[in-house]
Every structure is written in structure tokens, then in C-alpha cells.
Protein backbone atom coordinates (compact mmCIF):
# COMPACT_ATOMS: atom_id res chain seq x y z
CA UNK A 1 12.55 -160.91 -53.90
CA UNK A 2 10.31 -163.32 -55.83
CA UNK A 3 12.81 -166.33 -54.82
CA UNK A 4 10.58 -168.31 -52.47
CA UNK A 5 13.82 -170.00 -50.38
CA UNK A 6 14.82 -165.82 -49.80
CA UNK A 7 11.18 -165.40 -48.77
CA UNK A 8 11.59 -168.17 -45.94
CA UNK A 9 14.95 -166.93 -45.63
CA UNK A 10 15.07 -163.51 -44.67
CA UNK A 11 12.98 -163.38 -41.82
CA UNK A 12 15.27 -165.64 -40.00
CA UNK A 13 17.92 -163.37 -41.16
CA UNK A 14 16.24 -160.32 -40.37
CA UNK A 15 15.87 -161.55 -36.37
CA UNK A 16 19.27 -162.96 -36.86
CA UNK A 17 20.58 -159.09 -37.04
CA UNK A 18 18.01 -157.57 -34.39
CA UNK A 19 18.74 -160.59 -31.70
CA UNK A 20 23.23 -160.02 -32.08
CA UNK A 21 21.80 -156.23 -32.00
CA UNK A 22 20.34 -156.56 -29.23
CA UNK A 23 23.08 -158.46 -27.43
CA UNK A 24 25.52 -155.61 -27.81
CA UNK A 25 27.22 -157.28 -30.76
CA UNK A 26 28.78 -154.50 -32.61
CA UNK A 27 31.38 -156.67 -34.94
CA UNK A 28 29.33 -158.53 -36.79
CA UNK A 29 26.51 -156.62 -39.31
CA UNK A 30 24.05 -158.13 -41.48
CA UNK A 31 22.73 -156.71 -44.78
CA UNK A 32 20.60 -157.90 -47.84
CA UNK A 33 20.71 -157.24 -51.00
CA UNK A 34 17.92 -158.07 -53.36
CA UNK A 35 19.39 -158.61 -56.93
CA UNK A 36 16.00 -158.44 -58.73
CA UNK A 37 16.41 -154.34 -58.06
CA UNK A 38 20.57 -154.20 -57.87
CA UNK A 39 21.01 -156.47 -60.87
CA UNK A 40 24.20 -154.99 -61.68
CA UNK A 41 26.04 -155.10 -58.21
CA UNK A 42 25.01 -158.84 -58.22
CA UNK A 43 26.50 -159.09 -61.62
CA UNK A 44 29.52 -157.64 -60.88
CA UNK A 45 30.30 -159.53 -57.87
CA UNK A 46 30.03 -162.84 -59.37
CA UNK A 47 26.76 -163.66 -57.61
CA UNK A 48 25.10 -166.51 -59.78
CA UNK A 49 21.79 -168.10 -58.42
CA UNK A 50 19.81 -166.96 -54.80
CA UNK A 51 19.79 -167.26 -51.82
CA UNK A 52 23.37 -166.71 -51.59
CA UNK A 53 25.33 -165.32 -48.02
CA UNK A 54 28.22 -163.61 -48.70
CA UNK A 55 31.08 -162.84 -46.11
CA UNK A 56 33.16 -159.15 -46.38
CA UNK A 57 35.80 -159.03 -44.14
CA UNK A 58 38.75 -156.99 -44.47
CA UNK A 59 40.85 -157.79 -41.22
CA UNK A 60 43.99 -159.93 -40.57
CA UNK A 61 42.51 -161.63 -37.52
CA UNK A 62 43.93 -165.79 -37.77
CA UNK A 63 40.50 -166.97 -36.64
CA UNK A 64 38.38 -165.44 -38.89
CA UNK A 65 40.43 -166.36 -41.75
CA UNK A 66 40.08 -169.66 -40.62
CA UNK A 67 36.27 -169.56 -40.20
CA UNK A 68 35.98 -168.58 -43.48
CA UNK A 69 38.74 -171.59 -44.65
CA UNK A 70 35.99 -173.81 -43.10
CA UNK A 71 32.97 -172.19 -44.79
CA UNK A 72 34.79 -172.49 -48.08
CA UNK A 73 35.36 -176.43 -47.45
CA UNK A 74 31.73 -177.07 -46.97
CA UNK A 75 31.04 -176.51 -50.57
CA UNK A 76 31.34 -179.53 -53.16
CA UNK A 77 33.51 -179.36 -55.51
CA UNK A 78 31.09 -177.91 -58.31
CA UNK A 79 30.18 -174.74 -55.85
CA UNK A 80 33.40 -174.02 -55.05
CA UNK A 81 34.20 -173.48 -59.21
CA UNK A 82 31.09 -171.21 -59.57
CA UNK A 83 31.24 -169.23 -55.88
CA UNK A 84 34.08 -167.50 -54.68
CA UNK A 85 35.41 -168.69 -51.57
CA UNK A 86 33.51 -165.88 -49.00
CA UNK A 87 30.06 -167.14 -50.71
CA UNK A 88 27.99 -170.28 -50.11
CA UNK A 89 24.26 -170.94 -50.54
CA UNK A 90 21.58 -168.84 -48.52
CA UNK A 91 20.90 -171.76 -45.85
CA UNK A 92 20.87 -171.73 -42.43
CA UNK A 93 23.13 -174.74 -42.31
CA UNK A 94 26.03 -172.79 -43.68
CA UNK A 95 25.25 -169.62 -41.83
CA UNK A 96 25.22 -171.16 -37.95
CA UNK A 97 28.45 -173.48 -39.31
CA UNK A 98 30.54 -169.80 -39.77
CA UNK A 99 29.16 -168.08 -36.83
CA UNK A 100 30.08 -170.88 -34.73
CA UNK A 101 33.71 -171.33 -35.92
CA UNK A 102 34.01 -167.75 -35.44
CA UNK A 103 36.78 -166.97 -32.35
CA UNK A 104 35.10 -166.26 -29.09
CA UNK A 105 35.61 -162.49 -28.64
CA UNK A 106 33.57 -162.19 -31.84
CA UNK A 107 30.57 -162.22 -28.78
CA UNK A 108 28.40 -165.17 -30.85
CA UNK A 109 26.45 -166.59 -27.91
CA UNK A 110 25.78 -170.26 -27.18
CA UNK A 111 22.06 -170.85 -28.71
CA UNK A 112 21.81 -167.51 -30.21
CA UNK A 113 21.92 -168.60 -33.66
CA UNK A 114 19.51 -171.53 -33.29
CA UNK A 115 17.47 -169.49 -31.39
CA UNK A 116 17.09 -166.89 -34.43
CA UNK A 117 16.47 -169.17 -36.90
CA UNK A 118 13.77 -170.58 -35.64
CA UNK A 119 10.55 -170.16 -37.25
CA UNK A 120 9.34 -166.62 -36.56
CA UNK A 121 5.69 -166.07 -35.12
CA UNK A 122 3.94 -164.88 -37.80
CA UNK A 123 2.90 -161.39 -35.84
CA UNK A 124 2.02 -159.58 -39.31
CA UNK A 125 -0.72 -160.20 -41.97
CA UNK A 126 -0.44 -161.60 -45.68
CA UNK A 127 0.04 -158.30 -47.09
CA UNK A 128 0.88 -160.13 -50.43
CA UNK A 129 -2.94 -161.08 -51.27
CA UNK A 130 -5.01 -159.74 -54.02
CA UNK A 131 -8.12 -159.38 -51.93
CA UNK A 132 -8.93 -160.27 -48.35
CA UNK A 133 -10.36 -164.05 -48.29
CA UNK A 134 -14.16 -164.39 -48.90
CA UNK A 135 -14.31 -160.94 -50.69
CA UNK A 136 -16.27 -161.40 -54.14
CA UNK A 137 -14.70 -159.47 -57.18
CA UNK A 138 -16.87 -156.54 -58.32
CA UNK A 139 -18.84 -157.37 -61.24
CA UNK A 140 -16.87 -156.48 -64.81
CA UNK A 141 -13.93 -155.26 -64.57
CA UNK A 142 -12.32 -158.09 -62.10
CA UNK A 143 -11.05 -156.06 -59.57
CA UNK A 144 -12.39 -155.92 -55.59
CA UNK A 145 -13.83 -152.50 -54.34
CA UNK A 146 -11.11 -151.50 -52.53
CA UNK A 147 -9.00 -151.49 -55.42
CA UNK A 148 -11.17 -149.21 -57.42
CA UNK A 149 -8.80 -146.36 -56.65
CA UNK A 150 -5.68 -148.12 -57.96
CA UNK A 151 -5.31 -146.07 -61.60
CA UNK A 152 -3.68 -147.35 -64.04
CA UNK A 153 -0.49 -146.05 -64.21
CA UNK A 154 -0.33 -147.36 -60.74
CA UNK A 155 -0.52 -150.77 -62.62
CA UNK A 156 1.55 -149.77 -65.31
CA UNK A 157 4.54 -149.23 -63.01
CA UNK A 158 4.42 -153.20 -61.35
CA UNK A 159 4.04 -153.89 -64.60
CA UNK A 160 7.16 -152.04 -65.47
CA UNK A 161 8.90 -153.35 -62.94
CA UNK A 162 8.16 -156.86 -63.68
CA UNK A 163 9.46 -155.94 -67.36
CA UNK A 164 12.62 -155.03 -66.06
CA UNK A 165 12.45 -158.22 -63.66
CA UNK A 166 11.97 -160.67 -66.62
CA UNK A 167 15.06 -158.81 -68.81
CA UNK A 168 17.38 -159.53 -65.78
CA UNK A 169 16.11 -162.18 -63.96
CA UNK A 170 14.49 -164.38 -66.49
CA UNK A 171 15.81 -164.34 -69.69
CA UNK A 172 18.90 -166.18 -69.26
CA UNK A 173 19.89 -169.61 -70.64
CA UNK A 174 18.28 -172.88 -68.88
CA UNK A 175 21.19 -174.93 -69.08
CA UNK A 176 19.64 -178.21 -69.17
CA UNK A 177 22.43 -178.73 -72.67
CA UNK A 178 25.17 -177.71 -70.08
CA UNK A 179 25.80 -174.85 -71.64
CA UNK A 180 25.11 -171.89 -68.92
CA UNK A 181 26.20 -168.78 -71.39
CA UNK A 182 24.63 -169.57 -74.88
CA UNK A 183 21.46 -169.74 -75.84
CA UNK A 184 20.09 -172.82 -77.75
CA UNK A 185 17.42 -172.31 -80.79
CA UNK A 186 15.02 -172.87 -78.96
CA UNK A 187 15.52 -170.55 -76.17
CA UNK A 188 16.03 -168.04 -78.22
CA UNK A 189 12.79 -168.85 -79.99
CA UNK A 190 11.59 -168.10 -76.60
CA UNK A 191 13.16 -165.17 -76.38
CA UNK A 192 11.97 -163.45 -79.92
CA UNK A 193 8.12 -164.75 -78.64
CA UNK A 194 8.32 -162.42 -75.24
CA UNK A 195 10.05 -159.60 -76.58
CA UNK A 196 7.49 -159.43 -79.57
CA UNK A 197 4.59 -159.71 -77.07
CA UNK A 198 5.99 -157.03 -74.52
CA UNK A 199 6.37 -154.75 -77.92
CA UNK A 200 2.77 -155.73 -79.42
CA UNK A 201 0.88 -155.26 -76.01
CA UNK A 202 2.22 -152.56 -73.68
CA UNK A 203 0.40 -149.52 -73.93
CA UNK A 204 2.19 -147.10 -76.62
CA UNK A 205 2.39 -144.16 -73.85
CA UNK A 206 5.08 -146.21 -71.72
CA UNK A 207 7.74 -145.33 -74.55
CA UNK A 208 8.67 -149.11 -74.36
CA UNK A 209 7.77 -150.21 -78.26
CA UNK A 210 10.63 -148.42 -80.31
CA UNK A 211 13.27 -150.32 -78.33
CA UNK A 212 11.25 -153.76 -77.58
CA UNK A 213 10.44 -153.72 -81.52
CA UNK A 214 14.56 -153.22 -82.52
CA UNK A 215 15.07 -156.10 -79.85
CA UNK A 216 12.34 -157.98 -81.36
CA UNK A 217 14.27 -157.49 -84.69
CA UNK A 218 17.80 -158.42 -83.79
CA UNK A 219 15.94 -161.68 -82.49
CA UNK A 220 14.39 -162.42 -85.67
CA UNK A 221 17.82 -162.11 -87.25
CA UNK A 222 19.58 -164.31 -85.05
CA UNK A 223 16.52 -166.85 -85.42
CA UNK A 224 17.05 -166.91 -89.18
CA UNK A 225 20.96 -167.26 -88.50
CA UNK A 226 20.45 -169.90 -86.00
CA UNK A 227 18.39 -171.78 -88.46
CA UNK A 228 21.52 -171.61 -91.07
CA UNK A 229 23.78 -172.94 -88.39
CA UNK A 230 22.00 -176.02 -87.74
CA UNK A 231 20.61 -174.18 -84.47
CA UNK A 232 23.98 -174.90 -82.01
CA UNK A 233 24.18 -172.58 -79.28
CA UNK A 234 23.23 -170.09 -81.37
CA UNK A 235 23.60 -166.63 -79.30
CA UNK A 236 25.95 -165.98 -76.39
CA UNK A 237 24.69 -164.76 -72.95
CA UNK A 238 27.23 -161.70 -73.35
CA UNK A 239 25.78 -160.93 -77.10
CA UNK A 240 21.84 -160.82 -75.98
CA UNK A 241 23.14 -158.30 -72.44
CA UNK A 242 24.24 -156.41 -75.18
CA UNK A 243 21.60 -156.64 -77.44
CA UNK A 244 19.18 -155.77 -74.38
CA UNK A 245 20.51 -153.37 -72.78
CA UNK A 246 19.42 -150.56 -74.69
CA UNK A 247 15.78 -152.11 -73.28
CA UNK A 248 16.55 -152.12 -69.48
CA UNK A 249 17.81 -148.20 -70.13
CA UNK A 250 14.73 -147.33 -71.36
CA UNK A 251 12.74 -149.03 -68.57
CA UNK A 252 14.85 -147.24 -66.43
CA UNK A 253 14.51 -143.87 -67.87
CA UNK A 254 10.41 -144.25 -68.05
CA UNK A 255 10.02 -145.29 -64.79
CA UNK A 256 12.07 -142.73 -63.15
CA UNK A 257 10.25 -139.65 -65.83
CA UNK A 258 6.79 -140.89 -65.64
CA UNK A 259 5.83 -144.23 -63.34
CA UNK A 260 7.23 -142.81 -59.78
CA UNK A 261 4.15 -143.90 -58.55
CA UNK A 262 2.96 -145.80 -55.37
CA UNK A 263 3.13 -150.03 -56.26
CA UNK A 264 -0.75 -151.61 -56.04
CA UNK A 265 1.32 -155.21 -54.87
CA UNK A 266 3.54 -156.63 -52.38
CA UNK A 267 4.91 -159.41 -54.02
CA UNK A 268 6.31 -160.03 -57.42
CA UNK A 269 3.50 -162.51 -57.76
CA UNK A 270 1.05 -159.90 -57.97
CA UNK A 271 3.35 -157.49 -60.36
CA UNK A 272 3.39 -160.33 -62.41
CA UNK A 273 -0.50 -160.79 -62.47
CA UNK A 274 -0.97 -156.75 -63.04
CA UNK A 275 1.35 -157.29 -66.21
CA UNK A 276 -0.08 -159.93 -67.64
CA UNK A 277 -3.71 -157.47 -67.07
CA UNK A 278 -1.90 -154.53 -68.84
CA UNK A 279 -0.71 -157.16 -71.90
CA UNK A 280 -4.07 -158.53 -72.23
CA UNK A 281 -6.24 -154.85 -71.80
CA UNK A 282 -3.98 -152.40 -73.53
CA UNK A 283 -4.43 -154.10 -77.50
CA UNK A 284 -8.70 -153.74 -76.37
CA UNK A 285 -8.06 -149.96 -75.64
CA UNK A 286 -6.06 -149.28 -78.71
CA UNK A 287 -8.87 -151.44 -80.97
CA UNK A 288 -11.59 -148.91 -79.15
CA UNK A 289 -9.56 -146.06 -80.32
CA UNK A 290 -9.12 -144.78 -76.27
């Protein structure tokens, strides 16, 4: 996930799982889910904001209930209105507070938990960088040899995928006027500038345009609307899912037919970097007729 606290976060998780493994513990499982890819799961359980840890347990036993009765009451008052009450923050604080109110035949050893979240050894290289340090970039077209053989539709697909990551990640309101589910005029000025760009720059054989230029349309509308309205909160969150939607379908669809391909990157900061390269390359391919 691009969220830097669930990048220092899950490797502390991750050894969390493999050290209660190890120890024999069979009641207690860990599992991640990253939202950027399962946008709707995270949607539809209520999931707003990351890191979050979320508890499932479907059992009757007195102390767990009232482990998770204690994890609730760490939240202020404000997370326990937008969280349900088996969900608190992705930090470690909350995580070794429930394991160790858990009931003793739950097998949560003494030092196990701080033990696991301590700062992992760092037993793997930066896969995540563009080029290894003190490499020079080949001459013209920016890239470093060894990237020669990365095609473009290799690029095209983390640049899809960053597309998709914007629609459902990004492009929601601020909130800095309080409001958390409209979108002010300005925001949605925002909103019309992306959506036109996306539909201007990406190369016409993704299949993206027709949809991104009907979205870019709708915008334009409700900019002009906006504008007769004094510019108040001027489009619900729930109208521009709906105006989008037809946009994160087509993504889908397109990736799935035609961009299968091996990703170039291993973070979302690179995706990001190989979309803004498609944006700014594809409009000088077009010009050249190629």
C-alpha cells in the first residue's frame, strides 16, 4: 500500500503472525488487506482512513468479549463515532493492549508481542528504487540500461493501476470545511482538472478516453451548477461514486483484456512516476503521428 504508516507497519505485523506461528498458536490468525486493490470490501465494511486493525471474532468466550470492550474504550470519543467497535487505528499501541487483555489459554506469551514489534533487521534490499545508487541514466530517453527491456505496455499497466488508485483512493473530499461527503467548488474544480488530463493524455489504445471524456463532462456541468449555487458543497461523495464508476469498470475491464502484464515498480511511488511518463509522452507520440 502507498500509506507510509502501513509500510512501517506491516512488517511488524508480518513477524507478528510468523513468531505466534511458530509458537504453536493456532487461535489467533493474522491477515491484511490492502484497500488500494480491495476498494470495495474496505468500503463495505465501514473502513475509513489506514492503517486500521480490525478484530473478527465470532465466539461467546466472556474474556474475549471483554478484550475487545477494552480495545473499544481506548478510542476517543470522535473514533469511536467513525470506527465500529472491533476497529481501532493500525498502531502497535492498540494491537499489544488487545493481545494482552486476551484470557490466558489464548497462548499470547509474556514478551512475545514486544518482541515482534520490534524493528525488523532489514535482511532484504530496497526493491522499491528506480535504479541502483550511482547508476547514470542512459542518455535520451531517461531510463537506466537495465530497464531498456521494460515495453511500454509494461508501463502502461502501473500506470493503469495508479489510475484506478487515484479514482478510489484520492479523489475524495479533504474535509478541511468539515464536511467529509460533499465536495466544495473548489475540489471539484480539482476534480474536472484530473479527469480532463487523464482523458487528454493517456494513450487512445488503453480504451480509457470515451469514459474519462463523459466524466470530464458531467464535471463541467456540475462546475457551471456549482457556480449558480454560490459554490456550497456543491456535489455529494455518493453522486461523484456514481458518476465514476462507469470509469473504474472500464479500468477494470482493460486491464484484465489487454494490460495482464508483469509491473516495472514495487511501490506506488514508482507507478505514480511511470504515469506521470505515459501523461507527459503519449500527446508527443500522437503529435508525431506514431
Amino acid at each position: 500500500h502507498w500509506c507510509p504508516h502501513c509500510q512501517q507497519l506491516m512488517p511488524k505485523f508480518f513477524k507478528l503472525g510468523l513468531a505466534l506461528q511458530l509458537a504453536g498458536n493456532t487461535r489467533i490468525r493474522l491477515g491484511a488487506v490492502n484497500c488500494a486493490v480491495e476498494a470495495d470490501l474496505c468500503r463495505k465494511e465501514g473502513f475509513h482512513g489506514h492503517p486500521l486493525l480490525h478484530v473478527v471474532y465470532g465466539g461467546k468466550d466472556r474474556g474475549v468479549r471483554e478484550a475487545l470492550t477494552h480495545l473499544n474504550g481506548l478510542k476517543d470519543q470522535y473514533l469511536r463515532s467513525v470506527l465500529s467497535a472491533n476497529t481501532v487505528p493500525g498502531e502497535e499501541y492498540f494491537l499489544n493492549e488487545f493481545l494482552g487483555a486476551l484470557p490466558s489459554e489464548f497462548g499470547v506469551e509474556a514478551g512475545i508481542v514486544d518482541q515482534a514489534l520490534e524493528t525488523p533487521p532489514k535482511l532484504c534490499p530496497n526493491v522499491t528504487e528506480l535504479r541502483p545508487s550511482g547508476a547514470l541514466p542512459a542518455v535520451g530517453e531517461g531510463f537506466v540500461e537495465w530497464e531498456v527491456d521494460f515495453t511500454p505496455w509494461r508501463r502502461w499497466s502501473d500506470a493503469l493501476f495508479m489510475v484506478r488508485h487515484s479514482f478510489t483512493e484520492w479523489l475524495v473530499p479533504h474535509g478541511h470545511d468539515g464536511r467529509l461527503r460533499a465536495f466544495s467548488f473548489e475540489q471539484i474544480w480539482g476534480l474536472h482538472k484530473w479527469v480532463s488530463l487523464l482523458g487528454t493524455n493517456l494513450p487512445e489504445l488503453m480504451g480509457l478516453r470515451p469514459v474519462l471524456s463523459e466524466l470530464t463532462r458531467f464535471l463541467g456541468a456540475t462546475l457551471a451548477e456549482a457556480q449558480r449555487a454560490a459554490g456550497e458543497h456543491a456535489m455529494c461523495l455518493e453522486a461523484w461514486q456514481a458518476a465514476s464508476r462507469r470509469v473504474l469498470d472500464r479500468v477494470n475491464e482493460v486491464g484484465q483484456a489487454n494490460l495482464s502484464v508483469a509491473s516495472t515498480c514495487g511501490s506506488d511511488t514508482c507507478r505514480l512516476w511511470s504515469l506521470f511518463h505515459v501523461l507527459s509522452v503519449a500527446p508527443l507520440g500522437a503529435g508525431a503521428g506514431t
